[in-house]
Protein backbone atom coordinates (compact mmCIF):
# COMPACT_ATOMS: atom_id res chain seq x y z
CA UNK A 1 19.96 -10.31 9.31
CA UNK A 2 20.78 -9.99 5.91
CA UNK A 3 18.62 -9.74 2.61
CA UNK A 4 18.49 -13.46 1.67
CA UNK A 5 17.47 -14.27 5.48
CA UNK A 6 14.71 -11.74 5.55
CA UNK A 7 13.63 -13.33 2.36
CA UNK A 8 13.62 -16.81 3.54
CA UNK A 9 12.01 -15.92 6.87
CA UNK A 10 9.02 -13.83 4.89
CA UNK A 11 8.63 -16.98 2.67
CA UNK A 12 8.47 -19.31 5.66
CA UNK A 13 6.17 -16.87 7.54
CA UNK A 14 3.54 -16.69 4.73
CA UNK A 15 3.24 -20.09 3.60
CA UNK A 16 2.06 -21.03 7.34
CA UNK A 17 -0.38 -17.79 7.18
CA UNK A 18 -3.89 -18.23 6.55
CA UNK A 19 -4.45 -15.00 7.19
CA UNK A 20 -6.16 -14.06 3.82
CA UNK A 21 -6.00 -9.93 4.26
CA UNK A 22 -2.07 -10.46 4.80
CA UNK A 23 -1.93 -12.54 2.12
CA UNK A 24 -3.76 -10.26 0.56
CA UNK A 25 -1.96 -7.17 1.55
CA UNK A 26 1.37 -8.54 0.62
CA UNK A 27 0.04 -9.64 -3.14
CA UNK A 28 -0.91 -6.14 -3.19
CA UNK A 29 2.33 -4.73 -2.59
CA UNK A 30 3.96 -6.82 -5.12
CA UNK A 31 1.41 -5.99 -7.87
CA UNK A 32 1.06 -2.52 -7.89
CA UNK A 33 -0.26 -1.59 -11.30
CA UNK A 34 1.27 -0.62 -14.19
CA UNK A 35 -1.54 1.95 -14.97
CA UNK A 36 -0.51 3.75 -11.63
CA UNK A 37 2.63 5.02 -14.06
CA UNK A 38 -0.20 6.25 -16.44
CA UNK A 39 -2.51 8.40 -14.85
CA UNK A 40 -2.70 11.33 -17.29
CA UNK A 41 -3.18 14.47 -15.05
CA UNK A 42 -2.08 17.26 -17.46
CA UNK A 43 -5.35 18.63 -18.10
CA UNK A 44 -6.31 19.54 -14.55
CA UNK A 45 -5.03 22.77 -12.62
CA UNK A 46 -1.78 22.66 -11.11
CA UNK A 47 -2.44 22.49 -7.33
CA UNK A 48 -4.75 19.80 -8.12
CA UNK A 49 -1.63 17.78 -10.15
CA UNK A 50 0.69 18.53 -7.74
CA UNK A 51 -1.44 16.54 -4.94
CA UNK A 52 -2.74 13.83 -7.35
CA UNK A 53 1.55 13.45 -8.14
CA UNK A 54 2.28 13.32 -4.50
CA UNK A 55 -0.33 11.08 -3.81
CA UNK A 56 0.96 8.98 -6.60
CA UNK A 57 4.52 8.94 -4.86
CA UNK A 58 3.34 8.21 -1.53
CA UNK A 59 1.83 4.75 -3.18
CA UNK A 60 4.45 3.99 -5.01
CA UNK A 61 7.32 4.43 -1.96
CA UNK A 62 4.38 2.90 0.38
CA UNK A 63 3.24 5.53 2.15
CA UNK A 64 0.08 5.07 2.77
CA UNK A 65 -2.38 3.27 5.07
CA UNK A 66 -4.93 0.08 3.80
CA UNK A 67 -8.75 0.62 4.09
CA UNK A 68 -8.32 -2.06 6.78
CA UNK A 69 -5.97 0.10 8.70
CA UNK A 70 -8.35 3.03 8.39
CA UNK A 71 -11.16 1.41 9.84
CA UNK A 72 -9.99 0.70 12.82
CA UNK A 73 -9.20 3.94 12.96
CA UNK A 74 -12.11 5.52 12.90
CA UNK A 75 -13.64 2.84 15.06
CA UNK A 76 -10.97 3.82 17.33
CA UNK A 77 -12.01 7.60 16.94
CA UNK A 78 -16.00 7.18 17.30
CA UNK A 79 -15.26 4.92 20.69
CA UNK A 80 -13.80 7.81 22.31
């Protein structure tokens, strides 16, 4: 499947969604913030920077987990 189709198939899948946290999710993705690129971190002690940086990376190449995701989790954890 090429580009286009994946495009066309995402764009048929959401508009029959009414899934709001996908919807949700996906908006998300597609706006990240501009401010993200901002975050002044020079003042603060270098290991600190270099974690805050990575962290900053892992958002931005979507690496990370939503708050939805980490609920279940630790609901998953505590059940145990």
């Amino acid at each position: 499947m090429n580009i286009d189709e994946k495009k066309k198939e995402v764009l048929a899948l959401l508009s029959t969604t009414n899934d709001p946290a996908l919807i949700e999710e996906v908006y998300d993705m597609l706006h990240i913030p501009e401010t993200i690129d901002q975050v002044n971190v020079e003042q603060l002690p270098s290991p600190l920077r270099e974690k805050i940086n990575k962290a900053l990376d892992d958002y931005k190449t979507g690496n990370y987990i939503t708050h939805e995701e980490m609920k279940q989790k630790v609901h998953q954890w505590l059940i145990k």
